[in-house]
N, C-alpha and C. Protein backbone atom coordinates (compact mmCIF):
# COMPACT_ATOMS: atom_id res chain seq x y z
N UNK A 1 -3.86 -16.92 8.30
CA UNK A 1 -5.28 -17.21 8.24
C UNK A 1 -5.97 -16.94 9.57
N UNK A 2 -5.65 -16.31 10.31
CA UNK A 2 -5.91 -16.02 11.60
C UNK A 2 -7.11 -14.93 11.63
N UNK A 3 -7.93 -14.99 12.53
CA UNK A 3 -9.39 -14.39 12.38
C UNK A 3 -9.46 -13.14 13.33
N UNK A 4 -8.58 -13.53 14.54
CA UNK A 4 -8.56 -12.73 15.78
C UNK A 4 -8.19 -11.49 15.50
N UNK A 5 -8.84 -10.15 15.38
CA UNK A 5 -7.83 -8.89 14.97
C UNK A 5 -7.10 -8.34 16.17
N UNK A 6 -7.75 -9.30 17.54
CA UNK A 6 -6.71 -8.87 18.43
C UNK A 6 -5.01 -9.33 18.40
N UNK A 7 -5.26 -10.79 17.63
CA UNK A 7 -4.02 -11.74 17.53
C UNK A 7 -3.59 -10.68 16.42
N UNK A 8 -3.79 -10.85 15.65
CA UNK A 8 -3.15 -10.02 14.33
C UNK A 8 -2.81 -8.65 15.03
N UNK A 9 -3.28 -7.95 15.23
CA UNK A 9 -2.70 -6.44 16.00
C UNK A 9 -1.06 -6.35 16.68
N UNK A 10 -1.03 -7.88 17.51
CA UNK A 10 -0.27 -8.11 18.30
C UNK A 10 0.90 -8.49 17.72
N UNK A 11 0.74 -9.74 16.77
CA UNK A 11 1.81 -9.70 15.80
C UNK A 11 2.31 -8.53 14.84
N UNK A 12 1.71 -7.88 14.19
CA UNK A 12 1.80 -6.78 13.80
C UNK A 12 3.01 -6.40 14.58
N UNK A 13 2.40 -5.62 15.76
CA UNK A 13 3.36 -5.02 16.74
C UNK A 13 4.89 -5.75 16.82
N UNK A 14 4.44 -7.10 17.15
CA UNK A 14 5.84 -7.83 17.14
C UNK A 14 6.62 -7.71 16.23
N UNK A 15 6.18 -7.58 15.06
CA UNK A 15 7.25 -7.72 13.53
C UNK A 15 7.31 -6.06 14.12
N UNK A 16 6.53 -5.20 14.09
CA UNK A 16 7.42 -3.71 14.27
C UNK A 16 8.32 -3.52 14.91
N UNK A 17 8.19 -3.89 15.81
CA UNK A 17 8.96 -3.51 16.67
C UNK A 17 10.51 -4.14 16.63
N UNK A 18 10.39 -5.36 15.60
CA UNK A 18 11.78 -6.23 15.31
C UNK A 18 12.34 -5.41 14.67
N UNK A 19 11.41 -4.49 13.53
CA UNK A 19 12.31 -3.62 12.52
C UNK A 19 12.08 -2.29 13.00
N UNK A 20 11.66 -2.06 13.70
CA UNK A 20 11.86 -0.35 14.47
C UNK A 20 10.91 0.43 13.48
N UNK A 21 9.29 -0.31 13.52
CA UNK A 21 8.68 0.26 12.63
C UNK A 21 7.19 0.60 13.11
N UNK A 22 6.59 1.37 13.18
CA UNK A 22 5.39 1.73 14.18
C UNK A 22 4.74 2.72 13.35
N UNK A 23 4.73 1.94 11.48
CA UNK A 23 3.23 2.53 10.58
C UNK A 23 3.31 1.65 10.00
N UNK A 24 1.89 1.55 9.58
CA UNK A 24 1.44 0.25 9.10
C UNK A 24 0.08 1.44 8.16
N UNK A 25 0.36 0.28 6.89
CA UNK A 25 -0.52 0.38 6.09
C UNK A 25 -1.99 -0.44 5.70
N UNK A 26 -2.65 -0.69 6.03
CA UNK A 26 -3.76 -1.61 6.37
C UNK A 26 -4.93 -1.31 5.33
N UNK A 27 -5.47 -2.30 4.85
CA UNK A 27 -6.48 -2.90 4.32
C UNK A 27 -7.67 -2.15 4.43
N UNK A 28 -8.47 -0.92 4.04
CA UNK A 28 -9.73 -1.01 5.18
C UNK A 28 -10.64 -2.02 5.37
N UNK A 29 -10.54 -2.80 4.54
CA UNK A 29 -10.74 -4.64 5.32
C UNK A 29 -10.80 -5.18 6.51
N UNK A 30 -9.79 -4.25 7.06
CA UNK A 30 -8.86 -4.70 7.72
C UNK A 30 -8.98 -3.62 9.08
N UNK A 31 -10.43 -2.43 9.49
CA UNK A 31 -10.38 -1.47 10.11
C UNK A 31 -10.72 -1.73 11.34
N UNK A 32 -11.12 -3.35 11.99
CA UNK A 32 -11.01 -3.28 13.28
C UNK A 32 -9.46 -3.41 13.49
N UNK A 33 -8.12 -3.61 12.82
CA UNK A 33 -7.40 -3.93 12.95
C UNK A 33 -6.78 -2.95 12.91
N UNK A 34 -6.85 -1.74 12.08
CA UNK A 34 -6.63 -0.54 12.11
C UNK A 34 -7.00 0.21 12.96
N UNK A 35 -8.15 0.39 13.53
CA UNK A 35 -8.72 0.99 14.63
C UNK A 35 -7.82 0.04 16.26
N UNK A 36 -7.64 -0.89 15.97
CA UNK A 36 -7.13 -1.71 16.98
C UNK A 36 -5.32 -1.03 17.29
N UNK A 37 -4.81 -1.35 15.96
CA UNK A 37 -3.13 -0.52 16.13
C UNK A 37 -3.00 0.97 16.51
N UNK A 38 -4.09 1.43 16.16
CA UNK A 38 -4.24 3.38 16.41
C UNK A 38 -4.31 3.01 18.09
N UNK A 39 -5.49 2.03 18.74
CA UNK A 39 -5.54 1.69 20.13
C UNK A 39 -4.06 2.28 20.80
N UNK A 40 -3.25 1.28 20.21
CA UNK A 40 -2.34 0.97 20.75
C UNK A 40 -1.39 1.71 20.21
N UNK A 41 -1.25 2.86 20.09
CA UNK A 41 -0.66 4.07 19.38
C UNK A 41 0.90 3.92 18.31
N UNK A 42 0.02 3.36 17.39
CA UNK A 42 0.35 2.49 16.21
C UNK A 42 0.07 3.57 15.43
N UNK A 43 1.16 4.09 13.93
CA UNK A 43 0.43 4.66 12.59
C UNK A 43 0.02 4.03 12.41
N UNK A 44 -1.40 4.60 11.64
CA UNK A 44 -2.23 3.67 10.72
C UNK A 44 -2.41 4.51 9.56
N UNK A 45 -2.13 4.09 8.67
CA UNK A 45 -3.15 4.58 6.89
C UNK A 45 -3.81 3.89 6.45
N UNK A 46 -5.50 4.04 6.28
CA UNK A 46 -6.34 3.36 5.72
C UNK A 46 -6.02 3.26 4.43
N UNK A 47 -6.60 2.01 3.66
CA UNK A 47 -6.68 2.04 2.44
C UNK A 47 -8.35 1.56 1.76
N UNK A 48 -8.38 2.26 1.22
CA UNK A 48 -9.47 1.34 0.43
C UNK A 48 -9.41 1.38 -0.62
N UNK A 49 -9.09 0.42 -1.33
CA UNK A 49 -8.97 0.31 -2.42
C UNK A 49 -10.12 0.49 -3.77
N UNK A 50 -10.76 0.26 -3.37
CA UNK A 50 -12.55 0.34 -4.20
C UNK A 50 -13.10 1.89 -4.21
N UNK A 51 -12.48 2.98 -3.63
CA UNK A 51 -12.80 4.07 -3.25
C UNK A 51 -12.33 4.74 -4.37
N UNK A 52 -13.12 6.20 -4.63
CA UNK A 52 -12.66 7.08 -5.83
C UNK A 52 -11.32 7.41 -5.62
N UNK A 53 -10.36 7.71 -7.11
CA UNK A 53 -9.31 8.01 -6.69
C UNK A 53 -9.12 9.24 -6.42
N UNK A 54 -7.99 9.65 -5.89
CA UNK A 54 -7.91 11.15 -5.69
C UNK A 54 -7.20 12.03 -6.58
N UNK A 55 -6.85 11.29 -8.07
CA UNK A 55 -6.36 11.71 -9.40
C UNK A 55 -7.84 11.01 -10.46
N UNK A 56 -8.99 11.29 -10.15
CA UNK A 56 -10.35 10.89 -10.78
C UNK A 56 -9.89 11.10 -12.78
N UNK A 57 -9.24 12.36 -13.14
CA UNK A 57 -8.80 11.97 -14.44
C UNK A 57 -8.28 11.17 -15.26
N UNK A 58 -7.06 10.35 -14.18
CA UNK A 58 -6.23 9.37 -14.72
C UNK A 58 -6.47 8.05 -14.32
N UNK A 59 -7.09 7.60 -12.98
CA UNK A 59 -7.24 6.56 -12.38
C UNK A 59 -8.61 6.19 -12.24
N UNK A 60 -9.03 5.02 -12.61
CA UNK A 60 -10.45 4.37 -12.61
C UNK A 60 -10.83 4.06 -10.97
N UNK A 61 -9.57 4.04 -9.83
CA UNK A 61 -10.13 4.04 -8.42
C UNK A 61 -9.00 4.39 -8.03
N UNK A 62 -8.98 4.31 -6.21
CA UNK A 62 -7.91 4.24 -5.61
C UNK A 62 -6.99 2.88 -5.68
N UNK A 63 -7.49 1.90 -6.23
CA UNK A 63 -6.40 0.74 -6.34
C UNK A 63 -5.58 0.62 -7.92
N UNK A 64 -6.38 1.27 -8.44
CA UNK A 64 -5.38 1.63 -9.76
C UNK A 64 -4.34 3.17 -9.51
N UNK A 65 -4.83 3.58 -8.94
CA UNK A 65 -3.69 4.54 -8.76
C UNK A 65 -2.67 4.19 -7.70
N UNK A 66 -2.86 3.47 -6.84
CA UNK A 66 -1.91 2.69 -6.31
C UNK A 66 -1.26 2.06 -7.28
N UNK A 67 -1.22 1.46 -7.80
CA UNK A 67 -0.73 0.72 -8.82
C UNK A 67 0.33 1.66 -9.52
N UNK A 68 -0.60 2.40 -9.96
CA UNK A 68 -0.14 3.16 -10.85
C UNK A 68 1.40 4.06 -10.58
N UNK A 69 1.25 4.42 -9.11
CA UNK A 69 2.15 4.89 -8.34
C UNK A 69 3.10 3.88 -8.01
N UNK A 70 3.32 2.70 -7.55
CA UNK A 70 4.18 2.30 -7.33
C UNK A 70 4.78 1.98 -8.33
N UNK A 71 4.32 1.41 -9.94
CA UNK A 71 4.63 1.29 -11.31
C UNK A 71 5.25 2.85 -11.60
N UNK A 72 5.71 3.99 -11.17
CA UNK A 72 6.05 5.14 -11.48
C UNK A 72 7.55 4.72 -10.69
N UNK A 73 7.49 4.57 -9.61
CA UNK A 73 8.22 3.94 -8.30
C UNK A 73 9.15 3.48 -8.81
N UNK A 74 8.90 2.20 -9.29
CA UNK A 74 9.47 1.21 -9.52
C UNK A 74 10.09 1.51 -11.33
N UNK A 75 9.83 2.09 -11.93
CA UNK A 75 10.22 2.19 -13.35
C UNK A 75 11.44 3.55 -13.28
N UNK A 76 11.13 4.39 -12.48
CA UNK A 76 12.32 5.14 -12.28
C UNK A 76 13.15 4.70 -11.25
N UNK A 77 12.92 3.60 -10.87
CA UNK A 77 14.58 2.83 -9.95
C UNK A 77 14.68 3.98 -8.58
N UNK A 78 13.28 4.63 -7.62
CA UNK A 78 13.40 4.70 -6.48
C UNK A 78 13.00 4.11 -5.50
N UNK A 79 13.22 3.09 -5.72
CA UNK A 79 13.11 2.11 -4.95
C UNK A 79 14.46 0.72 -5.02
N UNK A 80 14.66 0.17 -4.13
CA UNK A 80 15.97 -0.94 -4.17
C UNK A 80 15.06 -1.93 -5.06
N UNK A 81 16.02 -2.49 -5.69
CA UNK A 81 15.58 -3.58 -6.71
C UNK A 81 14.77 -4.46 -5.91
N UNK A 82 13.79 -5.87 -6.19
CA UNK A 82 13.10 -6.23 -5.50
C UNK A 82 13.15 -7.33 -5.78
N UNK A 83 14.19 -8.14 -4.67
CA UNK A 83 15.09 -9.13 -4.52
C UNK A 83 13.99 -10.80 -4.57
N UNK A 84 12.83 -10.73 -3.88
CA UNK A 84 12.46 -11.87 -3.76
C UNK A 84 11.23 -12.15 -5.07
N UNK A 85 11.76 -13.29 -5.49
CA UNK A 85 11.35 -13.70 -6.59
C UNK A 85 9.63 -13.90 -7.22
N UNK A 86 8.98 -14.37 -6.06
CA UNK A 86 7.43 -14.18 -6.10
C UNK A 86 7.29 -12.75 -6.23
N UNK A 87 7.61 -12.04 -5.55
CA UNK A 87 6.76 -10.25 -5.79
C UNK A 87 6.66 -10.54 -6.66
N UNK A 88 8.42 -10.37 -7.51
CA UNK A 88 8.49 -10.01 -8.87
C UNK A 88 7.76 -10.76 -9.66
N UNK A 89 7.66 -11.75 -9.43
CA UNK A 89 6.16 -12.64 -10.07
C UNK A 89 4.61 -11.78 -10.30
N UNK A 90 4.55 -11.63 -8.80
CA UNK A 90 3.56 -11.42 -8.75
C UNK A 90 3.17 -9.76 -9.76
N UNK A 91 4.00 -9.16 -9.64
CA UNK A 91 3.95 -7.84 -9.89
C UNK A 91 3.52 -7.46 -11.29
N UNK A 92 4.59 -8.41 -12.10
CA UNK A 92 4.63 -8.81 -13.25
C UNK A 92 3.19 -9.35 -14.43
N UNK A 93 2.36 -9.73 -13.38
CA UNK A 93 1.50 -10.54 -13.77
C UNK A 93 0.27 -9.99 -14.22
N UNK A 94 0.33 -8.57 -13.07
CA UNK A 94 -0.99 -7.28 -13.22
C UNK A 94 -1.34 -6.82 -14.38
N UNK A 95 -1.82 -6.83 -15.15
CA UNK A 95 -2.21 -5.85 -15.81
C UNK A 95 -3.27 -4.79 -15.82
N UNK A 96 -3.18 -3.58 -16.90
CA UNK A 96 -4.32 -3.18 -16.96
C UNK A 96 -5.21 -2.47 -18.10
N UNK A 97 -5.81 -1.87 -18.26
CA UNK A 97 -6.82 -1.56 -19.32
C UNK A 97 -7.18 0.07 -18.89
N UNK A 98 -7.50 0.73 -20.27
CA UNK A 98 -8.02 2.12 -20.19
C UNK A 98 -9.62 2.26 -20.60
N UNK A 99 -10.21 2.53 -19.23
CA UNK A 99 -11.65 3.02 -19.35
C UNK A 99 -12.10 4.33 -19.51
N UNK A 100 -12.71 4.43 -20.40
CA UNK A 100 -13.00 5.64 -20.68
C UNK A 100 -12.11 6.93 -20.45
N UNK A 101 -11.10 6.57 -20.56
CA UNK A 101 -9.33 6.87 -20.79
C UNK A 101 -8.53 7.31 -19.34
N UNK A 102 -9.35 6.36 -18.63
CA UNK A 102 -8.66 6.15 -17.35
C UNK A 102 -7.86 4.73 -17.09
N UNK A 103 -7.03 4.76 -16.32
CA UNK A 103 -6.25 3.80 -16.04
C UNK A 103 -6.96 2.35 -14.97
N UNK A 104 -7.25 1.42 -15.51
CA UNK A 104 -7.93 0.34 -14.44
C UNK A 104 -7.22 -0.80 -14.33
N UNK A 105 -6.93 -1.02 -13.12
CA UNK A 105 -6.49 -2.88 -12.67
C UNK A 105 -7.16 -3.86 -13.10
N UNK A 106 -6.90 -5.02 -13.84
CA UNK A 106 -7.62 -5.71 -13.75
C UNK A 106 -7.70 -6.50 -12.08
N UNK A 107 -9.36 -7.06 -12.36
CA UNK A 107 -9.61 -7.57 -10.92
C UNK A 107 -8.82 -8.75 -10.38
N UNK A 108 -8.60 -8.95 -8.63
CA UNK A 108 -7.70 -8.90 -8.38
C UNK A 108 -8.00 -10.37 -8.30
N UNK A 109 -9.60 -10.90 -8.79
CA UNK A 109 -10.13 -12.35 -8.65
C UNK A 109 -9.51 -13.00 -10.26
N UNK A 110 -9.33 -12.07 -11.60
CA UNK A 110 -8.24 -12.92 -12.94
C UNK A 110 -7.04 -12.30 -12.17
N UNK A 111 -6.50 -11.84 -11.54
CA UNK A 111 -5.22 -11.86 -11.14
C UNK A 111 -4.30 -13.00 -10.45
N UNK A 112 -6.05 -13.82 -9.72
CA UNK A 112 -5.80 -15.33 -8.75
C UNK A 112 -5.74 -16.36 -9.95
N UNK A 113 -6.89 -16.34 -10.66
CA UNK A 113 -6.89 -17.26 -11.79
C UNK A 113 -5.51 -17.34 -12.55
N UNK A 114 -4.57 -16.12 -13.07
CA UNK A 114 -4.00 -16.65 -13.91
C UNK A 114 -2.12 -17.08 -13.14
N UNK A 115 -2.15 -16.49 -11.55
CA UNK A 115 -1.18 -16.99 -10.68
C UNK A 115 -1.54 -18.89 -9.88
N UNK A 116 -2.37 -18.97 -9.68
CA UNK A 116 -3.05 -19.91 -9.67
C UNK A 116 -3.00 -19.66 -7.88
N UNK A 117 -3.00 -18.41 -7.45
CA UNK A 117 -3.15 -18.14 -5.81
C UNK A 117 -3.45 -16.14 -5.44
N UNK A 118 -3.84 -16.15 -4.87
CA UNK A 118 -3.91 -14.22 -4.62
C UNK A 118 -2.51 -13.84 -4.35
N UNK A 119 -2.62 -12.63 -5.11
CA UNK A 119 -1.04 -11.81 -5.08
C UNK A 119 -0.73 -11.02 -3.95
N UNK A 120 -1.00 -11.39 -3.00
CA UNK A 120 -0.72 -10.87 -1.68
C UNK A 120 0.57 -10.33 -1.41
N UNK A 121 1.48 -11.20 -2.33
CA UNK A 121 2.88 -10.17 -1.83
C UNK A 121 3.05 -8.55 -2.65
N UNK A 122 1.99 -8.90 -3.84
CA UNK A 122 2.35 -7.69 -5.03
C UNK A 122 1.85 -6.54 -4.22
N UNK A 123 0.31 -6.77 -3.80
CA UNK A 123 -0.59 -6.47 -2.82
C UNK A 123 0.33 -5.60 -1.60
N UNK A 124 0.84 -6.19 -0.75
CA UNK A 124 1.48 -5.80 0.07
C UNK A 124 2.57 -4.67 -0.46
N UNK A 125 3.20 -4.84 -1.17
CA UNK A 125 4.39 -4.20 -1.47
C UNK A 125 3.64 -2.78 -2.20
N UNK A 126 2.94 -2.67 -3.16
CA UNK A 126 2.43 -1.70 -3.58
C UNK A 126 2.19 -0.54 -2.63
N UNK A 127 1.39 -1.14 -2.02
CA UNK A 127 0.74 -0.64 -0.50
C UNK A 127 2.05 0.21 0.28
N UNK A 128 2.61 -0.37 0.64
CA UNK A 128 3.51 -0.29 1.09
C UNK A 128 4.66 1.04 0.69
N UNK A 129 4.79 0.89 -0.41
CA UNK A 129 5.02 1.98 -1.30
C UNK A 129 4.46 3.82 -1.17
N UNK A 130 3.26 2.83 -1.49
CA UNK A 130 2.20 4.39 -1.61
C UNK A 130 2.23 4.75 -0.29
N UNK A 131 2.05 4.14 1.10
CA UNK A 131 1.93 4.89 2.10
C UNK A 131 3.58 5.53 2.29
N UNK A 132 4.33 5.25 2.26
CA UNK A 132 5.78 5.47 2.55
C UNK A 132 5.46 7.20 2.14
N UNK A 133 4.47 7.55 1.30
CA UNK A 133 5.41 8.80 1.10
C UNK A 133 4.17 9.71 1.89
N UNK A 134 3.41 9.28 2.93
CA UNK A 134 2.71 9.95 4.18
C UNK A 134 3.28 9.66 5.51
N UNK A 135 4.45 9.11 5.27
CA UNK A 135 4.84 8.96 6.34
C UNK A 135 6.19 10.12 6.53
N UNK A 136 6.52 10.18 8.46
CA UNK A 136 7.49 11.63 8.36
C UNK A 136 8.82 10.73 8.84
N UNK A 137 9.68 10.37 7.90
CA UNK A 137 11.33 9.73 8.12
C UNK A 137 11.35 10.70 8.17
N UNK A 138 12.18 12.25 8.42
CA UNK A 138 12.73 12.27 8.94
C UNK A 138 13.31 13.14 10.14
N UNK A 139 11.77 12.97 11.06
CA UNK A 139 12.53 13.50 12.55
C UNK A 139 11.68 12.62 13.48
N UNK A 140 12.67 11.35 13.86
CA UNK A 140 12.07 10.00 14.36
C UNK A 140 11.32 10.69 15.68
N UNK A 141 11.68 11.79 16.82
CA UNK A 141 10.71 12.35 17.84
C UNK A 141 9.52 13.37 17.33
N UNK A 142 9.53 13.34 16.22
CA UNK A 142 8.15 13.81 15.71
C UNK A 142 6.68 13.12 15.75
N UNK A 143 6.08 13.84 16.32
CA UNK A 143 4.96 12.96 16.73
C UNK A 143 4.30 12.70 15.51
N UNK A 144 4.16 11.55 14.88
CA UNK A 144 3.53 11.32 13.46
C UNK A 144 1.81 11.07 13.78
N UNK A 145 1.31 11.83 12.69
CA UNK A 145 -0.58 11.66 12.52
C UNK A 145 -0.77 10.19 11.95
N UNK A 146 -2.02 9.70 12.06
CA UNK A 146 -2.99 9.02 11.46
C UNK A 146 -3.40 9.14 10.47
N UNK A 147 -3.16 9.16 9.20
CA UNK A 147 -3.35 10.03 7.81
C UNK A 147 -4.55 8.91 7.47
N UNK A 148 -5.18 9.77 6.85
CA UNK A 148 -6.45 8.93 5.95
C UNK A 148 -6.49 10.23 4.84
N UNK A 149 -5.72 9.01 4.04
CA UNK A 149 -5.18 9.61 2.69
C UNK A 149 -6.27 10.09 1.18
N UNK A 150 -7.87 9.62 1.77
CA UNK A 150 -8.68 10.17 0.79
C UNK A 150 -8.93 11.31 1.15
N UNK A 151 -8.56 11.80 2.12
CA UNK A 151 -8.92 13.27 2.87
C UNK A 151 -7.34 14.44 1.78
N UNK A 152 -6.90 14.21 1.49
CA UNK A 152 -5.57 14.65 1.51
C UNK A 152 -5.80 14.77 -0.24
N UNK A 153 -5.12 16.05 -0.28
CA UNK A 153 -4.69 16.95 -1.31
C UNK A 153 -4.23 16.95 -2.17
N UNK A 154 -3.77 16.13 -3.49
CA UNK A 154 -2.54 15.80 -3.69
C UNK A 154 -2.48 15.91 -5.68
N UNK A 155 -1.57 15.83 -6.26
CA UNK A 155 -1.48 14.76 -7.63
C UNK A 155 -0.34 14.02 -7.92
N UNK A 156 -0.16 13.47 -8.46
CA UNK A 156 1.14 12.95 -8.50
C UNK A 156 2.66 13.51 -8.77
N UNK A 157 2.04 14.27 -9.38
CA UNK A 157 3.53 15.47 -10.15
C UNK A 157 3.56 15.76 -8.35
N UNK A 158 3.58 15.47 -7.17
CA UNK A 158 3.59 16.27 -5.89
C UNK A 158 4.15 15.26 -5.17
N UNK A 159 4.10 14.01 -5.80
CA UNK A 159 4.47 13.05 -4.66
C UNK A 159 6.33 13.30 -4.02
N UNK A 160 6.38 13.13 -3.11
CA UNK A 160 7.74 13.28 -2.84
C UNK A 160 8.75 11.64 -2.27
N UNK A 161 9.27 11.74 -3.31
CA UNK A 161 10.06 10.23 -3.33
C UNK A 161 11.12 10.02 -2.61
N UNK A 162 11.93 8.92 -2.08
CA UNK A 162 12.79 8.53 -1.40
C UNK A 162 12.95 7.07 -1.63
N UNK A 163 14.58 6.90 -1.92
CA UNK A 163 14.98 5.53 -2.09
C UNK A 163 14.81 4.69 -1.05
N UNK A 164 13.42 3.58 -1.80
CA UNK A 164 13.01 2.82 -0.40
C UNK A 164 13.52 1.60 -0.02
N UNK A 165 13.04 0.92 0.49
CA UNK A 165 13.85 -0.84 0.78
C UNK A 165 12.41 -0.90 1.67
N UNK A 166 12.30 -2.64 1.12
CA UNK A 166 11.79 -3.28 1.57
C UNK A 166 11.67 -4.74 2.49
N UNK A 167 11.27 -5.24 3.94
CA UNK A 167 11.47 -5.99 4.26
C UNK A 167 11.16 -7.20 3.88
């Protein structure tokens, strides 16, 4: 619950650096904090979730296609099973609906109502997911970019997967 995005930046850093990890996926909520880790020559990938998606045929925004993507993720088993019991709660709990024969989340305010708290871990992990595959594993002295992923090219038949794990 901490307000400071300087405090938060800093922790940030601290948990990275415990797991040898220096990208972070962030909130654009969250862009003095993002702008703050880039400071400090931190990856950053914006997200915004409320933003058009960049598959506009299939996805009602960018937070349903998040979704949507890590639900692809996760149903073909590339990813390690997902050991702690709330995600899987939480994950479980999402649903969604087809608008005008696009794919939509429901909002993330009946998502609090029917957990009886915000799904912050589902939240996180999704996230988490989707940026993984803008990020460059594998040549750790490669100087990695700042991706701002509404700029970027893509569809899903393109995504390129790797068996992930999560902390």
């Amino acid at each position: 619950h901490e307000r400071d995005s300087r405090i938060i930046e800093d922790e940030l850093i601290n948990i990275g650096s415990d797991y040898a990890i220096k990208d972070f996926v962030i909130d654009s909520i969250g862009n003095d904090i993002a702008d703050g880790l880039r400071r400090k020559k931190q990856n950053v990938i914006s997200l915004n979730s409320s933003e058009k998606s960049i598959n506009p045929e299939k996805y009602y925004n960018r937070r349903s296609e998040v979704w949507g993507y890590a639900a692809e993720v996760i149903h073909s088993k590339e990813c390690y099973p997902i050991e702690d019991e709330e995600t899987r709660r939480q994950l479980e709990t999402v649903k969604y609906r087809l608008v005008n024969g696009k794919i939509q989340i429901e909002p993330k305010e009946t998502i609090k109502k029917r957990l009886g708290r915000s799904p912050d871990r589902s939240d996180c992990f999704v996230y988490g997911l989707w940026g993984l595959q803008f990020m460059n594993t594998n040549n750790k002295n490669e100087q990695r970019r700042n991706y701002v992923p509404q700029q970027l090219k893509y569809t899903p038949s393109v995504y390129k997967r790797k068996r992930l794990a999560y902390a």
